[in-house]
Protein backbone atom coordinates (compact mmCIF):
# COMPACT_ATOMS: atom_id res chain seq x y z
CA UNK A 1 13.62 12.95 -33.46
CA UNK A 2 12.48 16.44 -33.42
CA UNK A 3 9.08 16.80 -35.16
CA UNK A 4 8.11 20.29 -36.30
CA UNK A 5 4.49 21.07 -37.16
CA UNK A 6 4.65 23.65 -40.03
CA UNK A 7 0.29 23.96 -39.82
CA UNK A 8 1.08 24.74 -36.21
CA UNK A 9 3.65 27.62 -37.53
CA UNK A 10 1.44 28.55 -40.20
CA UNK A 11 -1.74 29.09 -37.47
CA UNK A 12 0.64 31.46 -35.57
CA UNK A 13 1.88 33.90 -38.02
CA UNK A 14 -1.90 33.69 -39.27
CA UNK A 15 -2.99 34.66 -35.97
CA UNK A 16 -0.53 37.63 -35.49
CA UNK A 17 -1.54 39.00 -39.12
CA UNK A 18 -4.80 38.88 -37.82
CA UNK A 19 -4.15 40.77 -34.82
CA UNK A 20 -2.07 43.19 -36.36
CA UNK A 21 -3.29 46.95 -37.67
CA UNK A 22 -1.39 46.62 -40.45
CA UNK A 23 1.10 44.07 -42.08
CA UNK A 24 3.27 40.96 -40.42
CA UNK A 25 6.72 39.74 -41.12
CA UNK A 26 8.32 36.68 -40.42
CA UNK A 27 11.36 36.29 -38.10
CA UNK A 28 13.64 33.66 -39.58
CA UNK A 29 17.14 34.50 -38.10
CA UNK A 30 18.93 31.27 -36.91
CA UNK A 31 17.76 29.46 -39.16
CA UNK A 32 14.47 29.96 -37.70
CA UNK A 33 15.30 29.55 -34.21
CA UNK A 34 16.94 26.57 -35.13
CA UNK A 35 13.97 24.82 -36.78
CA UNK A 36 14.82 25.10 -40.46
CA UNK A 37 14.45 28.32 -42.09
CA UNK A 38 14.85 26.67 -45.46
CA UNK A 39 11.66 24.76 -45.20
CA UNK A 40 9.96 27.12 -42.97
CA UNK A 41 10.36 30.46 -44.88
CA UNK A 42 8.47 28.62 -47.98
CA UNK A 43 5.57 27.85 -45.28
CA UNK A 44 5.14 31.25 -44.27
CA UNK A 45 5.14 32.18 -47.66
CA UNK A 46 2.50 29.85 -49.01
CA UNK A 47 -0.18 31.38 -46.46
CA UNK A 48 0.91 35.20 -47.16
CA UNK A 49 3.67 35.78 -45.32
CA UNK A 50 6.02 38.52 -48.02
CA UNK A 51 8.51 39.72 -45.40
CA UNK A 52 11.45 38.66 -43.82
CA UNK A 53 13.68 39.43 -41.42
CA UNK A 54 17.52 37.72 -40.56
CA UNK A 55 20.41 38.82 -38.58
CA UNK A 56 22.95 38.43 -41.38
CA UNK A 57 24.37 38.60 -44.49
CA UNK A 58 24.99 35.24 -44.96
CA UNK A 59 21.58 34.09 -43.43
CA UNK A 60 19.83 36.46 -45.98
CA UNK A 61 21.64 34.42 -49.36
CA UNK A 62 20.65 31.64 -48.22
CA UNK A 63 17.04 33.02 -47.40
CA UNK A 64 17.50 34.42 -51.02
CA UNK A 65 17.93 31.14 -52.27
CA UNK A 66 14.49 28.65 -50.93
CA UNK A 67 12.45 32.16 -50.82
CA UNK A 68 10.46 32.80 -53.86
CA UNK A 69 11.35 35.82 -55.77
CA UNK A 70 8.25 38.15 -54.61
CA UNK A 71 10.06 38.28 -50.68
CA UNK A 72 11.50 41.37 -49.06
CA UNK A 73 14.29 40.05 -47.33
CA UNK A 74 15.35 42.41 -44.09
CA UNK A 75 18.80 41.99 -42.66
CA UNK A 76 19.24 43.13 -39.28
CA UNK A 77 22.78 43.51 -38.70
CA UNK A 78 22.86 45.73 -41.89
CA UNK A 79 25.99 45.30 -43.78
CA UNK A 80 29.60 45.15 -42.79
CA UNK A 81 32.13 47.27 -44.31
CA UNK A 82 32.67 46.28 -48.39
CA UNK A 83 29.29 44.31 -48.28
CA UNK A 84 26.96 46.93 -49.53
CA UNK A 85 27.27 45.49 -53.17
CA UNK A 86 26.74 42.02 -52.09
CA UNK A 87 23.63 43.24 -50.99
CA UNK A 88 22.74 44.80 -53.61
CA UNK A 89 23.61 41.68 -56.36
CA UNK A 90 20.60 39.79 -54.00
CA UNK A 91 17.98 42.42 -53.76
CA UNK A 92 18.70 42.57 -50.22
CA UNK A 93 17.59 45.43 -47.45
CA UNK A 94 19.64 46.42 -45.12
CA UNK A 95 18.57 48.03 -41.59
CA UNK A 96 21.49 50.60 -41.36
CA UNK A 97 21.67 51.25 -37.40
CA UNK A 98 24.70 53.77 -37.54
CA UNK A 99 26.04 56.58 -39.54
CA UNK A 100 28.54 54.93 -40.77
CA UNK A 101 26.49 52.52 -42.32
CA UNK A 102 24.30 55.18 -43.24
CA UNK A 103 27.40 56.76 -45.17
CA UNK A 104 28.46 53.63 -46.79
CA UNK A 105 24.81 52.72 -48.50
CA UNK A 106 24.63 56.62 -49.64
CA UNK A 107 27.56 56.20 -51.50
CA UNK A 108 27.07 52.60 -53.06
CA UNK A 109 23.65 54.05 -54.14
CA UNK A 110 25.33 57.26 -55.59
CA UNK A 111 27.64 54.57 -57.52
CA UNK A 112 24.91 52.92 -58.57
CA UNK A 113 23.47 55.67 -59.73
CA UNK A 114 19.87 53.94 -58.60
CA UNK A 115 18.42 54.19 -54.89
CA UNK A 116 18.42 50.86 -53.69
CA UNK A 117 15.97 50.87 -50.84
CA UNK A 118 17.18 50.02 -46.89
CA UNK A 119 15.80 50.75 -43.56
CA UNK A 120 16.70 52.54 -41.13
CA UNK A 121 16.42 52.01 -37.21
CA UNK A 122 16.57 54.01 -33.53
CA UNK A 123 17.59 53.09 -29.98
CA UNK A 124 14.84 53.86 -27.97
CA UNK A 125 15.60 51.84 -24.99
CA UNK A 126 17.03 48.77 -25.77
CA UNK A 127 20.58 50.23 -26.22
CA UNK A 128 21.91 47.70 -28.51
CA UNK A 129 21.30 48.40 -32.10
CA UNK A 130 20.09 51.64 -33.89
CA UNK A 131 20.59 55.35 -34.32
CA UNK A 132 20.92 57.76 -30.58
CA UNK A 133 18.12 60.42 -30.94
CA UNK A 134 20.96 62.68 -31.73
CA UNK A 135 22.34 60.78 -34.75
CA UNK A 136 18.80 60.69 -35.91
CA UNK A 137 18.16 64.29 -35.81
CA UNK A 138 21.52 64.55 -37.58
CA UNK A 139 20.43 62.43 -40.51
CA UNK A 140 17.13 64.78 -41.04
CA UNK A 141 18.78 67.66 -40.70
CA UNK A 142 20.81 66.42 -43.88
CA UNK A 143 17.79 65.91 -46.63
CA UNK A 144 20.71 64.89 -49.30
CA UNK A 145 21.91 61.86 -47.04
CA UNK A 146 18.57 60.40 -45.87
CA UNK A 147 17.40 60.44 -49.25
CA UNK A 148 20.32 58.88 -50.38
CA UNK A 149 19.50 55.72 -48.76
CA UNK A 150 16.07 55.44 -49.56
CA UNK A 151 14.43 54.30 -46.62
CA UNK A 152 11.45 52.41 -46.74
CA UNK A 153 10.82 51.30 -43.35
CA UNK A 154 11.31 53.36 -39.82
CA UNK A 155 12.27 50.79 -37.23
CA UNK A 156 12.85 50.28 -33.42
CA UNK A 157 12.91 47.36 -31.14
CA UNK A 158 11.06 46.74 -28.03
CA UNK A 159 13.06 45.59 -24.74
CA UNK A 160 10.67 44.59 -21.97
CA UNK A 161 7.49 43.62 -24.24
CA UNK A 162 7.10 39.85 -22.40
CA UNK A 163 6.29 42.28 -19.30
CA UNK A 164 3.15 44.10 -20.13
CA UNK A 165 3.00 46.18 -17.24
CA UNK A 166 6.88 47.67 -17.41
CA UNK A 167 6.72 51.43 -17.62
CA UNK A 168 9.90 51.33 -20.63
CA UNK A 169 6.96 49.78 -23.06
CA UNK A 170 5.11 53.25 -23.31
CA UNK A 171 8.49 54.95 -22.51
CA UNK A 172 9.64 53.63 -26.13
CA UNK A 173 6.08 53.77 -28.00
CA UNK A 174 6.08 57.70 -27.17
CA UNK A 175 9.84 57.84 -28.24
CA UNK A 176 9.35 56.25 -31.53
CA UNK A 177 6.46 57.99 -32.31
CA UNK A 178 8.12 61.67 -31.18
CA UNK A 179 11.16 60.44 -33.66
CA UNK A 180 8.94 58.83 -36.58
CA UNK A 181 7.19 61.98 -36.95
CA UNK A 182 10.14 63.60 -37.35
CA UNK A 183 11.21 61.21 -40.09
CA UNK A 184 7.61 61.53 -41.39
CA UNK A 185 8.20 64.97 -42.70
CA UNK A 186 10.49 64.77 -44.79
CA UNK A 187 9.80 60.79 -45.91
CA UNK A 188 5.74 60.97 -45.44
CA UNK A 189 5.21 57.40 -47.00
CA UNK A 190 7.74 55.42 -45.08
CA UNK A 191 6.48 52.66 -43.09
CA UNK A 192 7.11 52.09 -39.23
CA UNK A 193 7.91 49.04 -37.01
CA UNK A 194 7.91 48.72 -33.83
CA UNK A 195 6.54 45.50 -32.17
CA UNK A 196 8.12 42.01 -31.94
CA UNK A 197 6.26 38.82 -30.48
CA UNK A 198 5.21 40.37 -27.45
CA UNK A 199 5.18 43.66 -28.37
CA UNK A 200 2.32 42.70 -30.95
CA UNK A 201 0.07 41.44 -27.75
CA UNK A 202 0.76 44.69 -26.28
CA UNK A 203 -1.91 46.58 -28.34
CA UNK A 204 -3.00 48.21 -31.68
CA UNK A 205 -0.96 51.36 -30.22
CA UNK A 206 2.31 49.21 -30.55
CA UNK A 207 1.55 47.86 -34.18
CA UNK A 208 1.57 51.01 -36.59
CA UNK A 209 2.47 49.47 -40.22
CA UNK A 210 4.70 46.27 -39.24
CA UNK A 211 4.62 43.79 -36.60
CA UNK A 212 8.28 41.54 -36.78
CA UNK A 213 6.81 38.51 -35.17
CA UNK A 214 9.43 35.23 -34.19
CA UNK A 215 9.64 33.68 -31.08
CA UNK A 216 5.62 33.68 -31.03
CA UNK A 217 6.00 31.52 -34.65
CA UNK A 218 7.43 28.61 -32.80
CA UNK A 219 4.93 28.62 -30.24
CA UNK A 220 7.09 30.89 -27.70
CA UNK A 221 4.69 32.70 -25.03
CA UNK A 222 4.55 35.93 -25.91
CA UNK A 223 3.52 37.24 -22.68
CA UNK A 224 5.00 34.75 -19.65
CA UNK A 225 2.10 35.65 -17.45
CA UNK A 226 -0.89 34.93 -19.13
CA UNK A 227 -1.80 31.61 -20.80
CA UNK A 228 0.00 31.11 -23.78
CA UNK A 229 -2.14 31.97 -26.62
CA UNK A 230 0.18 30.30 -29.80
CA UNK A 231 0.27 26.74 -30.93
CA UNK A 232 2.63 24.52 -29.78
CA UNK A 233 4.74 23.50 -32.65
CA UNK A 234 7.76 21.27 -31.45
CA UNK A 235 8.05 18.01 -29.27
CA UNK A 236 11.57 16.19 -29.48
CA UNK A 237 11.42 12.48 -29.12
CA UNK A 238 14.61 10.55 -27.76
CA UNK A 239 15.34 6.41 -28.55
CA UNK A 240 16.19 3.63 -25.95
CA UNK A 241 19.57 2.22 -27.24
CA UNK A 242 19.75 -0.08 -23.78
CA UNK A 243 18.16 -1.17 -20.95
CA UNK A 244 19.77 -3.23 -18.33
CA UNK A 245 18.41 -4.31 -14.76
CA UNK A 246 21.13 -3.70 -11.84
CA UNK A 247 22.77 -6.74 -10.76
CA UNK A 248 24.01 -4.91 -7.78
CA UNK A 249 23.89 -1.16 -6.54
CA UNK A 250 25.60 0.82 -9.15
CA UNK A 251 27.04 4.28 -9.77
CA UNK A 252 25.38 5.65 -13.22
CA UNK A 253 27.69 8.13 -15.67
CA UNK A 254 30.25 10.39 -14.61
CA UNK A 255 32.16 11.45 -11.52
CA UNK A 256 29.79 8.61 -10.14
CA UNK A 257 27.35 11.44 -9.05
CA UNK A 258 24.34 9.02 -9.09
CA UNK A 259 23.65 5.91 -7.52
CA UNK A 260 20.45 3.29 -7.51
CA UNK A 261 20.19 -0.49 -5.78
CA UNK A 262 20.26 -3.76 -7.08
CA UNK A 263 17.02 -4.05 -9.06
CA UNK A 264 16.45 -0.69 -10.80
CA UNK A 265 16.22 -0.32 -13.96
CA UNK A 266 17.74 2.23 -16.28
CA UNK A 267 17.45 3.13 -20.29
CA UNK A 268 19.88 4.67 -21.79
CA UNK A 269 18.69 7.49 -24.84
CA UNK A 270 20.27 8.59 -28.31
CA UNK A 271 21.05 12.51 -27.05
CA UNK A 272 23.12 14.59 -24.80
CA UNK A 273 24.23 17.74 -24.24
CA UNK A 274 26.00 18.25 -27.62
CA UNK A 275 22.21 18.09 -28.88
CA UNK A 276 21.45 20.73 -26.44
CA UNK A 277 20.00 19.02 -23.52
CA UNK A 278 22.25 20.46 -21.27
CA UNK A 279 19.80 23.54 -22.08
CA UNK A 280 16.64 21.82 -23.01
CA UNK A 281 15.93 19.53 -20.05
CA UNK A 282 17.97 21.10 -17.30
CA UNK A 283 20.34 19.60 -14.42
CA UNK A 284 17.55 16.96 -13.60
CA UNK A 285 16.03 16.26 -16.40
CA UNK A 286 12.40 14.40 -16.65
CA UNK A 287 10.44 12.50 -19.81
CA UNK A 288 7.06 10.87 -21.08
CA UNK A 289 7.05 7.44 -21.81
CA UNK A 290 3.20 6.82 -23.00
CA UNK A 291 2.07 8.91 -20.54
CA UNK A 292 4.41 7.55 -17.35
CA UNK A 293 6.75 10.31 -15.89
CA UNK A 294 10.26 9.30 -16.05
CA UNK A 295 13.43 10.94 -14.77
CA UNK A 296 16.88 11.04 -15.99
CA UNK A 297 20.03 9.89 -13.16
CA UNK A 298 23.27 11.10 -13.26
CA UNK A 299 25.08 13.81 -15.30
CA UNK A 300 24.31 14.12 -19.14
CA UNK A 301 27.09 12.81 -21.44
CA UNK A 302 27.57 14.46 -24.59
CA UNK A 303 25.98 11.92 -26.53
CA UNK A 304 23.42 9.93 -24.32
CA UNK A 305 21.21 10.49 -21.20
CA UNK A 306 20.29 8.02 -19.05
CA UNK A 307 16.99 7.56 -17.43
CA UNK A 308 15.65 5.14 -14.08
CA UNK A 309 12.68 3.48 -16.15
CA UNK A 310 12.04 0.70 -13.13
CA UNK A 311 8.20 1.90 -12.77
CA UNK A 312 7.33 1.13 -16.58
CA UNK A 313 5.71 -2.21 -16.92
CA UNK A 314 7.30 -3.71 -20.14
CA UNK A 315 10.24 -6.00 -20.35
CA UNK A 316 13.39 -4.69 -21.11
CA UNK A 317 13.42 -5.90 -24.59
CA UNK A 318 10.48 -4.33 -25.22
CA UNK A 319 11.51 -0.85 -24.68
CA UNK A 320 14.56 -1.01 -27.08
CA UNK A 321 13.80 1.21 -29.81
CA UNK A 322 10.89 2.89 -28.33
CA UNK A 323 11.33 6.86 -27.08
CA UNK A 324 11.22 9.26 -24.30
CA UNK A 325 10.04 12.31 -25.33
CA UNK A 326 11.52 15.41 -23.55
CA UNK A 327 9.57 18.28 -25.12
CA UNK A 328 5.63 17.48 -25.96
CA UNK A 329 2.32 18.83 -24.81
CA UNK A 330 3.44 17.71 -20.50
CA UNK A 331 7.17 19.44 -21.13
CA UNK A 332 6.23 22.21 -22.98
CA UNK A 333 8.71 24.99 -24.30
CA UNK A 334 7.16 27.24 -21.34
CA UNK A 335 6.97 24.46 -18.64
CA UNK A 336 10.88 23.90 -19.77
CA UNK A 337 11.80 27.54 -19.45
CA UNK A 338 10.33 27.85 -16.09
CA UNK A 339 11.66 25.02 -14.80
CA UNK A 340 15.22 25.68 -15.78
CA UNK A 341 14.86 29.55 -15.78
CA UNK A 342 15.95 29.88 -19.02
CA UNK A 343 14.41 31.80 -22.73
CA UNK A 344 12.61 29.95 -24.84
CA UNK A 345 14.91 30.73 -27.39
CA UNK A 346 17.67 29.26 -25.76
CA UNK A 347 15.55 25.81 -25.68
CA UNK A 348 14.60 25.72 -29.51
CA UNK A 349 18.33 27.30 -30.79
CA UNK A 350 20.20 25.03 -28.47
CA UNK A 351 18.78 21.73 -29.97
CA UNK A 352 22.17 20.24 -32.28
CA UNK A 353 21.75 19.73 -36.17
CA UNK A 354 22.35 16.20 -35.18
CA UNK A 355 19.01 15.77 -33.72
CA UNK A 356 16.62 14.54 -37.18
CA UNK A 357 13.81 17.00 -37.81
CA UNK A 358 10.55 15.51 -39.11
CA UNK A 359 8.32 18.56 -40.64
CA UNK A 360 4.66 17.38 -40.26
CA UNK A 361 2.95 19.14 -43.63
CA UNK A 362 1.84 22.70 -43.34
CA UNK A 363 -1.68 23.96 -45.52
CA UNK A 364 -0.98 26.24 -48.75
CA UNK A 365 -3.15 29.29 -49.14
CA UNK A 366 -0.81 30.65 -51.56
């Protein structure tokens, strides 16, 4: 069982607005880091939360669809060739990162005869997505074309934010601001973006008009080296299916790569690596039964786990049907990522849709 605490979700984008100088999204790509974006967008919205940000067109009808009418729904990946109208039929916005994306929402607008709004965003450092300086200075230099596309938001994305002291987080605040006033004179009311998750806990400097908080929404540390100042929102809870005692020393799951003596005891657990544990709990996995450490033996299977429960002090049939729970306030997201020297966001987006999610209720201040 994977319980999600929406209050918990709710008390983190609340914080971040707080913090921030000026406005804060919502970050709801994969399906909200794999948490449910259909039942989490609506909680984000009931306690103020008007913008949204997804990676694709797909993501953003669906988005379109459990988000009430009054949301701005961003789409990162801006739109593939021949989707511009599709956009358009869902009162989408697009962040156009190259000309030629540019170029094709000029000339669906001109079509249109109407100047459907999109936004528009630089590479200052992250190299991945946006306009080169050049191709920016290009698309000012051409009033007709940046009108065209009628950008309402100036955007750039921070690469080393989770590292406060890294020189390339000033690097790209001067760079963005250099290139956004630029854009500023010829579009003085468009609005500017710049910080993620960490980038927000960076400073007022790295806020201007937009934060895009989403790893820090589902209780993601938004700066590794300091305590981590966001709720915890997820704990995953795994069920006994068997216990048995060994008879006699015994080899446990494949290749035979474990082995205990006569008189362990092991329990075996509903989940396995096509639930994402391979990523979630590491080579040597460990859980909480009521408090009592407990370690998993032997390799993962792709359905089940199994863990040495010899130290816990009921009876076998008393453990049947009761849980180990991998992720919870002792095996936190952080403590996992650490551990296994992985991203948060490989923790939360690895966990399968097999895995049941229980929402605990979130308030409305809607």
């Amino acid at each position: 069982m994977l319980t999600i605490d929406l209050s918990a979700i709710q008390a983190n984008w609340l914080r971040i607005s707080s913090l921030s100088r000026g406005s804060a999204a919502g970050v709801i790509k994969a399906n909200a880091y794999g948490l449910g974006a259909a039942t989490i967008g609506p909680a984000l919205y009931s306690v103020g939360c008007r913008e949204f940000f997804v990676a694709t067109l797909d993501e953003a009808l669906a988005a379109r669809a459990f988000l009430p009418a009054g949301s701005f729904i961003y789409v990162l990946g801006g739109p593939r060739f021949g989707e511009e109208q599709e956009f358009i039929n869902a009162n989408l916005i697009p962040v156009l990162c190259s000309l030629a994306q540019i170029k094709g929402w000029a000339k669906q607008n001109q079509l249109q005869n109407y100047p459907y709004p999109s936004a528009v965003k630089i590479n200052t450092g992250m190299t991945r997505f946006g306009l080169d300086i050049c191709e920016l200075k290009s698309l000012c230099d051409d009033t007709d074309l940046i009108k065209a596309i009628s950008p309402v938001l100036f955007m750039s994305h921070l690469a080393c934010a989770d590292d406060s002291l890294h020189r390339l987080n000033s690097d790209q605040e001067k760079m963005f601001a250099d290139c956004a006033s630029y854009v500023k004179r010829i579009l003085p009311d468009i609005r500017l973006s710049l910080a993620n998750s960490s980038g927000v806990f960076l400073g007022n400097r790295w806020h201007y008009d937009l934060v895009r908080p989403g790893a820090a929404l589902y209780g993601i540390n938004p700066q590794p080296a300091h305590s981590n100042p966001m709720k915890s929102v997820v704990s995953l809870t795994l069920p006994i299916i068997q216990v048995r005692t060994l008879e006699c020393d015994a080899s446990l799951g494949y290749a035979a790569e474990a082995c205990l003596p006569k008189g362990r005891r092991v329990a075996v657990v509903a989940g396995g690596y096509a639930d994402g544990l391979h990523r979630t709990l590491g080579k040597q996995p460990e859980g909480d039964f009521c408090g009592q450490r407990v370690k998993a033996i032997g390799r993962i299977s792709m359905d089940v786990t199994i863990f040495d429960v010899t130290e816990l002090q009921l009876p076998n049939e008393q453990l049947l049907g009761k849980s180990i729970e991998v992720i919870n306030e002792h095996f936190t997201l952080e403590y996992l990522s650490s551990k296994n020297q992985l991203l948060g966001y490989e923790v939360l987006t690895s966990l399968g849709t097999r895995l049941k999610r229980r929402y605990l209720p979130g308030g409305n201040h809607g």
